[in-house]
C-alpha atoms as a PDB file:
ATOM      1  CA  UNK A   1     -28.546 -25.576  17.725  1.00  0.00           C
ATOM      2  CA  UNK A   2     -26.829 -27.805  14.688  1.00  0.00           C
ATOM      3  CA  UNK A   3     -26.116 -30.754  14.894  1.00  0.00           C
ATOM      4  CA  UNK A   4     -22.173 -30.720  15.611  1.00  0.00           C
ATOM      5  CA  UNK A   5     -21.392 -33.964  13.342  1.00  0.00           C
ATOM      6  CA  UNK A   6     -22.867 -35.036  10.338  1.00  0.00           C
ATOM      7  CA  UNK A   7     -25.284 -37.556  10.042  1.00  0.00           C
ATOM      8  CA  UNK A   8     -23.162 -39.776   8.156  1.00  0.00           C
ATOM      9  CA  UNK A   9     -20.258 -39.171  10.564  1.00  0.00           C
ATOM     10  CA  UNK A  10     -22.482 -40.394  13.216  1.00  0.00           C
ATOM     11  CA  UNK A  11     -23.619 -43.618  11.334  1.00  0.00           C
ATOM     12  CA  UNK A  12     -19.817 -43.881  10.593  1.00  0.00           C
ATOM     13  CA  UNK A  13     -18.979 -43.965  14.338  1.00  0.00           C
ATOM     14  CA  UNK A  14     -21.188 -46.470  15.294  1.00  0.00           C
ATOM     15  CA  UNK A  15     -20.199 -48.957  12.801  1.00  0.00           C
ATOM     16  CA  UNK A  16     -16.510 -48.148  13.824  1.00  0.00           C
ATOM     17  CA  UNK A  17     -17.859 -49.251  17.376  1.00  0.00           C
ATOM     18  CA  UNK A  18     -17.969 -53.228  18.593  1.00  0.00           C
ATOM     19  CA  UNK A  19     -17.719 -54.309  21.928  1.00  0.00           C
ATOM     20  CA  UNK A  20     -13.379 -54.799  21.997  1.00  0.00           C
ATOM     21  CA  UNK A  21     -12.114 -57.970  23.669  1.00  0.00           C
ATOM     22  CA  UNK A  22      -8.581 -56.877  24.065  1.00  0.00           C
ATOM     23  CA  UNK A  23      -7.272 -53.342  24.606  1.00  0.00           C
ATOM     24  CA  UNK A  24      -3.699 -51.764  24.187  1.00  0.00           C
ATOM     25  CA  UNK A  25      -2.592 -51.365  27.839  1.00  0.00           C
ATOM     26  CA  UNK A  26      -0.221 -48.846  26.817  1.00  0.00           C
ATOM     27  CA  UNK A  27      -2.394 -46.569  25.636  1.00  0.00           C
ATOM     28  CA  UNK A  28      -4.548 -44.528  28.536  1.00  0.00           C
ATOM     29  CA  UNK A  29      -7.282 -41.943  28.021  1.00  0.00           C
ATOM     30  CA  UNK A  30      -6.353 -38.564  28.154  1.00  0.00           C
ATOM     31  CA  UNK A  31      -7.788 -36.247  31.416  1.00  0.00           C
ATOM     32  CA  UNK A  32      -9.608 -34.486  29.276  1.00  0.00           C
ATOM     33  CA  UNK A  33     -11.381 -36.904  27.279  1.00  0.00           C
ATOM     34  CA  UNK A  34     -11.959 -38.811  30.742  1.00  0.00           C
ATOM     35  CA  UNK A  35     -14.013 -35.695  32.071  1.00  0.00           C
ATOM     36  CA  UNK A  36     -16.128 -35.528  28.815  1.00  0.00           C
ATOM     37  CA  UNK A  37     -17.117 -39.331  28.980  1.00  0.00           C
ATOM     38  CA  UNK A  38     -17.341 -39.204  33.066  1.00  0.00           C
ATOM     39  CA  UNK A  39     -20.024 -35.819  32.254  1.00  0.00           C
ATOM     40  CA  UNK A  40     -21.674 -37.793  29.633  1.00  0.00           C
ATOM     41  CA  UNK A  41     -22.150 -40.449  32.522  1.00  0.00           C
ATOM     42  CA  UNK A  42     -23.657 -38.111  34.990  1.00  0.00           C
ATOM     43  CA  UNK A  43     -25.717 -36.223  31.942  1.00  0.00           C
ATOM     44  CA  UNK A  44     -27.301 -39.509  31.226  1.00  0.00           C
ATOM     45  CA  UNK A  45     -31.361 -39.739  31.620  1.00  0.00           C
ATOM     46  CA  UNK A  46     -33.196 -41.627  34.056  1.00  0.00           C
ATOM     47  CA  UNK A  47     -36.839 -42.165  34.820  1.00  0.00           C
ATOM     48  CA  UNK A  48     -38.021 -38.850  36.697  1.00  0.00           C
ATOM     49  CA  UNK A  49     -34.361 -38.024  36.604  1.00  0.00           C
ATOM     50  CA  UNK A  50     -33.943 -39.663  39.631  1.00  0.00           C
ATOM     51  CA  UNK A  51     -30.448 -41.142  38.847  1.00  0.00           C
ATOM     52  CA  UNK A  52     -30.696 -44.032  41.042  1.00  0.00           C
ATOM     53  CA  UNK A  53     -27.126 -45.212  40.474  1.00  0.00           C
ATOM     54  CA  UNK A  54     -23.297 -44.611  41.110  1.00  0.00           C
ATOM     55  CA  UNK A  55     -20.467 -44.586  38.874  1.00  0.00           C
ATOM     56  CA  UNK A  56     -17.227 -46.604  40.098  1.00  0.00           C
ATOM     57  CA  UNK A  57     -14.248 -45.530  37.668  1.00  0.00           C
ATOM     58  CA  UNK A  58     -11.252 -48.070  38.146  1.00  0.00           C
ATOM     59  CA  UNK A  59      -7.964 -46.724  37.018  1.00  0.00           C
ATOM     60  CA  UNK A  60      -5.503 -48.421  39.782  1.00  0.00           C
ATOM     61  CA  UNK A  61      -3.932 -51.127  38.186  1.00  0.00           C
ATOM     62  CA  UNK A  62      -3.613 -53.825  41.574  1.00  0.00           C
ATOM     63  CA  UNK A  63      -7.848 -53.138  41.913  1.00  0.00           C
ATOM     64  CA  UNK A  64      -8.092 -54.374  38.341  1.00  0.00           C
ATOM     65  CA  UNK A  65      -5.999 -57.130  39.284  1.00  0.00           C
ATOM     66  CA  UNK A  66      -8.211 -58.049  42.011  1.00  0.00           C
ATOM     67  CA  UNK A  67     -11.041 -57.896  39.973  1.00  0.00           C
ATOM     68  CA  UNK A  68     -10.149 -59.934  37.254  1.00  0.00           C
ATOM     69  CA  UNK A  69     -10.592 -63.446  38.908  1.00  0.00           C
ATOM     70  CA  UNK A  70     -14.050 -62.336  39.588  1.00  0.00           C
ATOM     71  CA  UNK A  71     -14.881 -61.831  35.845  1.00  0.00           C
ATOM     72  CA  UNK A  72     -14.017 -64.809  34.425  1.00  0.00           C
ATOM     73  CA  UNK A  73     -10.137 -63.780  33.713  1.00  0.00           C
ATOM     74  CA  UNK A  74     -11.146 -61.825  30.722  1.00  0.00           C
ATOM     75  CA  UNK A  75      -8.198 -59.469  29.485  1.00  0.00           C
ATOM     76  CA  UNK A  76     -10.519 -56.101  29.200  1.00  0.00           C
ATOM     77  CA  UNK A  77     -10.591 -55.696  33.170  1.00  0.00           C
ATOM     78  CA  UNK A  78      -6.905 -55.013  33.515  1.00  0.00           C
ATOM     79  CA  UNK A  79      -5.837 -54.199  30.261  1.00  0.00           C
ATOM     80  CA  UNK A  80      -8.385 -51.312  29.269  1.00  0.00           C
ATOM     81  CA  UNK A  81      -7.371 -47.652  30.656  1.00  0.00           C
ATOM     82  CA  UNK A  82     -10.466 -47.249  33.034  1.00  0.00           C
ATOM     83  CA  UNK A  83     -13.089 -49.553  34.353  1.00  0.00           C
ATOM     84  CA  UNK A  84     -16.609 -48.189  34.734  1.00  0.00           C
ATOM     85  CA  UNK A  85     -18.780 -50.199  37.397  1.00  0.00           C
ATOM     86  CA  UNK A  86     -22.204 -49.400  37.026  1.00  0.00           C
ATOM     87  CA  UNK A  87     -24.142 -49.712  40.365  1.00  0.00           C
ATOM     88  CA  UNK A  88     -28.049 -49.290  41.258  1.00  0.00           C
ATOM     89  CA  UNK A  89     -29.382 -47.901  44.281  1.00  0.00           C
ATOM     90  CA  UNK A  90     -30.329 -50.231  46.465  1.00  0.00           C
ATOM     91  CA  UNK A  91     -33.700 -50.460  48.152  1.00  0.00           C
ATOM     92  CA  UNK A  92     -34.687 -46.956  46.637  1.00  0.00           C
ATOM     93  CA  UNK A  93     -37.444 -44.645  48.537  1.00  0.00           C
ATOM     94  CA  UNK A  94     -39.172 -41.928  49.478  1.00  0.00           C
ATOM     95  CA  UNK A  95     -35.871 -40.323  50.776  1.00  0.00           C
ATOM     96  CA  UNK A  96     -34.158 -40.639  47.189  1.00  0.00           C
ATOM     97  CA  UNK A  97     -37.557 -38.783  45.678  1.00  0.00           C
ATOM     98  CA  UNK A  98     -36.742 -35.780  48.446  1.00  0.00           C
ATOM     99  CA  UNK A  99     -33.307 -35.502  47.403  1.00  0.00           C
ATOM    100  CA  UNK A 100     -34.189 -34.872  43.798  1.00  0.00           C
ATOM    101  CA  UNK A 101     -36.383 -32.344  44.888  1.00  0.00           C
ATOM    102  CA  UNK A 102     -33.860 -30.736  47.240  1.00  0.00           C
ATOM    103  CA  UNK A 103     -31.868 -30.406  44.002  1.00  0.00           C
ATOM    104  CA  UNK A 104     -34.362 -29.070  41.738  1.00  0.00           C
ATOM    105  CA  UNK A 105     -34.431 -26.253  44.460  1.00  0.00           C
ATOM    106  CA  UNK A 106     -31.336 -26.058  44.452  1.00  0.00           C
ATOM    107  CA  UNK A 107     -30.374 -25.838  40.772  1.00  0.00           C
ATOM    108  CA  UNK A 108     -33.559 -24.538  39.223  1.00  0.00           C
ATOM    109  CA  UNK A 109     -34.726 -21.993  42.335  1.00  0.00           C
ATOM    110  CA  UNK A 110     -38.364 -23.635  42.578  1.00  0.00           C
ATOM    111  CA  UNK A 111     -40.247 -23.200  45.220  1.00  0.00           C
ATOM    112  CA  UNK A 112     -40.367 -26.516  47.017  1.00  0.00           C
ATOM    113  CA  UNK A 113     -44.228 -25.959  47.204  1.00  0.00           C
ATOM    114  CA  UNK A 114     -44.617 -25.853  43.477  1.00  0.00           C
ATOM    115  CA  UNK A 115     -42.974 -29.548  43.492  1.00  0.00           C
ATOM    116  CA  UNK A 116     -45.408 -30.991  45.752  1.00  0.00           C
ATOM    117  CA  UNK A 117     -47.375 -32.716  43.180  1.00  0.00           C
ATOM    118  CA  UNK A 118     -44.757 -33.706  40.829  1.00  0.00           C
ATOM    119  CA  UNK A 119     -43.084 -35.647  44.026  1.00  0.00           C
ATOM    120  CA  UNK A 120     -46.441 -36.988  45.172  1.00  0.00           C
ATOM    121  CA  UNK A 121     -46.446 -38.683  41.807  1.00  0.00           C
ATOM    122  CA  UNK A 122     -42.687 -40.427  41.642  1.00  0.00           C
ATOM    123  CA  UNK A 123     -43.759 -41.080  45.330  1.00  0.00           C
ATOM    124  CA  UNK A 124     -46.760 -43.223  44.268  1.00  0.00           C
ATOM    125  CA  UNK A 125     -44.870 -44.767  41.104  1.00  0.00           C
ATOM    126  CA  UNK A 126     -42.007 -45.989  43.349  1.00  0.00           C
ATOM    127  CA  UNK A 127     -44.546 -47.401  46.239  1.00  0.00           C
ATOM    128  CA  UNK A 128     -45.991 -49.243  43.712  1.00  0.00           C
ATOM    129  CA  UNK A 129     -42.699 -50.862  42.731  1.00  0.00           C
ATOM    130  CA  UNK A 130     -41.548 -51.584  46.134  1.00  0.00           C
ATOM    131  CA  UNK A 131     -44.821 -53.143  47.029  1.00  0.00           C
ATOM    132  CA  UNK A 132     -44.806 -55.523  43.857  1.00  0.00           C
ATOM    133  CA  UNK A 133     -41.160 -55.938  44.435  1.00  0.00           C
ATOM    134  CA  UNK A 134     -39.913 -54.214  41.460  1.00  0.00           C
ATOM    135  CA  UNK A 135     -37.515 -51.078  42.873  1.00  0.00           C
ATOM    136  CA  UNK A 136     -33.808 -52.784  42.241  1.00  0.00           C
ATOM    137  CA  UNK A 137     -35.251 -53.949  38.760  1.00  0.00           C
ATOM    138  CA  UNK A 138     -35.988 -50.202  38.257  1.00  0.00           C
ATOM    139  CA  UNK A 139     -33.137 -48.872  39.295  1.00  0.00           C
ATOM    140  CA  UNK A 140     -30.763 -51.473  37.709  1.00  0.00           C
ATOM    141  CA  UNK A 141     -32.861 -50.239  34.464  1.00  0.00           C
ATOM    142  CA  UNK A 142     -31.654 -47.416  34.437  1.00  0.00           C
ATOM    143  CA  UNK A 143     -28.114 -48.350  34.172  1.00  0.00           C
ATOM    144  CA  UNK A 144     -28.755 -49.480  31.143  1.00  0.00           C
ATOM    145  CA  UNK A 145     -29.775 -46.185  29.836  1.00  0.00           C
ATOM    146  CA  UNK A 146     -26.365 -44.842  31.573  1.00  0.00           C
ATOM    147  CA  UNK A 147     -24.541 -47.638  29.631  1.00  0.00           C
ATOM    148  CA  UNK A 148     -25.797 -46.635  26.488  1.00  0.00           C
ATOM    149  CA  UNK A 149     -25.280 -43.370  26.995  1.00  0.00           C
ATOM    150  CA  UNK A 150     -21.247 -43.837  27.773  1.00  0.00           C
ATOM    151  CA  UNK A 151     -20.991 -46.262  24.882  1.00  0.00           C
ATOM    152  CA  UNK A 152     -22.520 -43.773  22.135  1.00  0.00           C
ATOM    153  CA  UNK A 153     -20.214 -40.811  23.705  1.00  0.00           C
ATOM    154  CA  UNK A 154     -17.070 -43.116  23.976  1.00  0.00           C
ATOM    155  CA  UNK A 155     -18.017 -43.701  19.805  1.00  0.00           C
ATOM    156  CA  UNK A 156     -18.268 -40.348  19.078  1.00  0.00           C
ATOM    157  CA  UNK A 157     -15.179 -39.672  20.592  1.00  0.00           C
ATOM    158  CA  UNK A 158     -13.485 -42.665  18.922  1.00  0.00           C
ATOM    159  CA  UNK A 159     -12.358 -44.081  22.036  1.00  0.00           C
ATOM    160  CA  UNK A 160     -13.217 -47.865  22.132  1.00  0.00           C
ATOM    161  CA  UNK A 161     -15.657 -49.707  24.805  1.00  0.00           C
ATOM    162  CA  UNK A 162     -16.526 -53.377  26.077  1.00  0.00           C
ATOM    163  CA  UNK A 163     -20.081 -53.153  28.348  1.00  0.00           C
ATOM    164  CA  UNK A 164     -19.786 -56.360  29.932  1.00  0.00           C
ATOM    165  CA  UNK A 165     -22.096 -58.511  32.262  1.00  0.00           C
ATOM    166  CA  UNK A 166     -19.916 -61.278  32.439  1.00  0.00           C
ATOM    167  CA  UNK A 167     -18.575 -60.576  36.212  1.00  0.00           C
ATOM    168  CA  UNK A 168     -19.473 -61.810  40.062  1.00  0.00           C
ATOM    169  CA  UNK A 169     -21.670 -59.192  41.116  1.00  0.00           C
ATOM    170  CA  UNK A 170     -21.455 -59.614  44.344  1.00  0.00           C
ATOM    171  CA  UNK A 171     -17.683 -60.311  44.651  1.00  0.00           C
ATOM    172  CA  UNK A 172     -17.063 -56.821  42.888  1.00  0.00           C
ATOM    173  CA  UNK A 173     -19.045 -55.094  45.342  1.00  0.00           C
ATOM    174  CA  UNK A 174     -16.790 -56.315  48.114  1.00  0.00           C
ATOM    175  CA  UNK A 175     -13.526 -55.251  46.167  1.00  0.00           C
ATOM    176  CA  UNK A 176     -14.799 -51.750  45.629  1.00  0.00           C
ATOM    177  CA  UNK A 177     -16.930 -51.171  48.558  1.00  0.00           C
ATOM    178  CA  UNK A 178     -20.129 -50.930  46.427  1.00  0.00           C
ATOM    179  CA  UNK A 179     -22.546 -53.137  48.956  1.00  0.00           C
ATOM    180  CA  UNK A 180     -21.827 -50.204  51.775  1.00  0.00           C
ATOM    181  CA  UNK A 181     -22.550 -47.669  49.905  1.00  0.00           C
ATOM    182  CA  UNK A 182     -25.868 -49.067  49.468  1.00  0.00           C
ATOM    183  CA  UNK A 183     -25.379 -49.827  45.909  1.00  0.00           C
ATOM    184  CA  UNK A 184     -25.446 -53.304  43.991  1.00  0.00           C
ATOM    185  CA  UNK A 185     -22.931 -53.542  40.624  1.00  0.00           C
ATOM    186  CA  UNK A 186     -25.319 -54.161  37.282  1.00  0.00           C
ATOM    187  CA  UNK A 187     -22.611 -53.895  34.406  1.00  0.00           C
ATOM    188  CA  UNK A 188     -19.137 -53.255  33.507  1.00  0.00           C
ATOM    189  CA  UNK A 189     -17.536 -50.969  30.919  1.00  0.00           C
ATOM    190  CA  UNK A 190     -13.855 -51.269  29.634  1.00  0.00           C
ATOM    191  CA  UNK A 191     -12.424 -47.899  28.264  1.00  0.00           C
ATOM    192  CA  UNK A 192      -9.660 -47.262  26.270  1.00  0.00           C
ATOM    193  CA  UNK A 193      -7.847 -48.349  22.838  1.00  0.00           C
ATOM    194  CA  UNK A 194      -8.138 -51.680  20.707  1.00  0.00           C
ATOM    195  CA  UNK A 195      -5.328 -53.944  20.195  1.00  0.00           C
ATOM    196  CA  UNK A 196      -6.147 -54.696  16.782  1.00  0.00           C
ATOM    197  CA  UNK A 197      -2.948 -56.604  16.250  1.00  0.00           C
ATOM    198  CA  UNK A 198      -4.510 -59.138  19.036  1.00  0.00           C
ATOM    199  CA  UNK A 199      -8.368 -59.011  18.916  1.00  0.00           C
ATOM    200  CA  UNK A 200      -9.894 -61.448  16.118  1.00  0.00           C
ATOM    201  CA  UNK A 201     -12.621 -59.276  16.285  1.00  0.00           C
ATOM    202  CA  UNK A 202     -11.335 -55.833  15.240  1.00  0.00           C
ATOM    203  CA  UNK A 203     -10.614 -57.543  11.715  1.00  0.00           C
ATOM    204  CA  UNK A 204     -14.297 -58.569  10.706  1.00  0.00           C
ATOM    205  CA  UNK A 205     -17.121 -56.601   9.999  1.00  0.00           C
ATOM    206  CA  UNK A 206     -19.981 -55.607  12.402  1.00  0.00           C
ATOM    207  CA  UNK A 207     -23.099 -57.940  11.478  1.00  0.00           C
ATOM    208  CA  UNK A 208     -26.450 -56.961  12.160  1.00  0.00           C
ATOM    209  CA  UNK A 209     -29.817 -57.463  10.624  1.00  0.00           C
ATOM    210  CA  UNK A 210     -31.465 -55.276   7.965  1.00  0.00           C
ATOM    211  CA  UNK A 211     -33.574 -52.675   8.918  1.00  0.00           C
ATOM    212  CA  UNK A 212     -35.869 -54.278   7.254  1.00  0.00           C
ATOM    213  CA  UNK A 213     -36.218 -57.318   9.766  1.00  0.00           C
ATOM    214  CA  UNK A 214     -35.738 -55.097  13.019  1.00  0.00           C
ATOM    215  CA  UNK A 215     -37.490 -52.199  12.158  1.00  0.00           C
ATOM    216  CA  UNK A 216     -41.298 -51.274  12.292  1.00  0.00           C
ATOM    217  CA  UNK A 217     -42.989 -48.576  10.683  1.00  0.00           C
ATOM    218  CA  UNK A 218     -46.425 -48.132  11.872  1.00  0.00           C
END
């Protein structure tokens, strides 16, 4: 398959792309541009593709509100067009590693004996992180990934982001119902348009190091 943008149109993108500290309320992302970044979400990759996490999109404006005081006050929770909560599974085991497998059967039409040793293995790799006490760091991991993955698709689309850790865990859980679910928030994602007219930073240019300094060939 080609590559559907050009190199340079991709570089282009991602220096277009900073993290925007105050968005243009009036302007809302379309349905349809909402269901591409919301697939690019669930098309993200995870370790063994086990996809420990869930994906709360906030579009009501009095949630935002109640949000806000739990983030500090900053603008981006109420004024961007949706609010992506990224939460980890919780406590992850064995039971998460059958459901993949159900799936796989599901999607792929393996036979579920054909699986055994591939889920013996993620078995083994996630006792080993519960014992040492590891599984939430795991899991919360992989949000990352998930994070990245919205941010470079968001980009692409030229549709501006804010990820943003800056927010009461805990407290947001309770708003939106995460901690029953079994999930604990990680990070936050503003989506929508800049307000250039208001955001210092949409007027200076992205800095970063030379490739040089960050980069290693070996």
């Amino acid at each position: 398959m080609s590559n559907t943008i050009s190199n340079e149109q991709l570089i282009e993108q991602l220096k277009w792309r900073y993290a925007v500290k105050r968005f243009d309320s009036t302007k809302k992302v379309s349905d349809a541009d909402w269901k591409t970044l919301e697939e690019s979400l669930v098309l993200s990759p995870s370790s063994y593709g086990l996809q420990p996490w869930k994906f709360y999109v906030v579009t009501d404006e009095s949630v935002k509100k109640q949000l806000q005081p739990h983030a500090w006050n900053q603008p981006q929770i109420v004024e961007a067009s949706h609010l992506v909560v990224i939460a980890a599974r919780k406590d992850a085991d064995s039971g998460d590693v059958e459901k993949l497998i159900d799936r796989i059967v599901e999607v792929r039409g393996t036979k579920r004996e054909d699986l055994e040793a591939m889920k013996g293995m993620i078995i083994n790799s996630q006792k080993g992180a519960i014992e040492s006490g590891f599984i939430n760091h795991w899991s919360a991991r992989q949000c990352y990934i998930a994070l990245g993955t919205l941010l470079t698709s968001a980009a692409v689309l030229g549709i501006d982001a804010c990820p943003m850790e800056g927010f009461v865990s805990a407290e947001f859980d309770k708003v939106l119902g995460i901690d029953k679910d079994g999930y604990q928030s990680v990070v936050v994602c503003a989506v929508g348009y800049r307000d250039s007219e208001h955001d210092w930073l949409s007027k200076v240019p992205k800095v970063r190091y030379d490739n040089s300094e960050v980069v290693k060939h070996i």
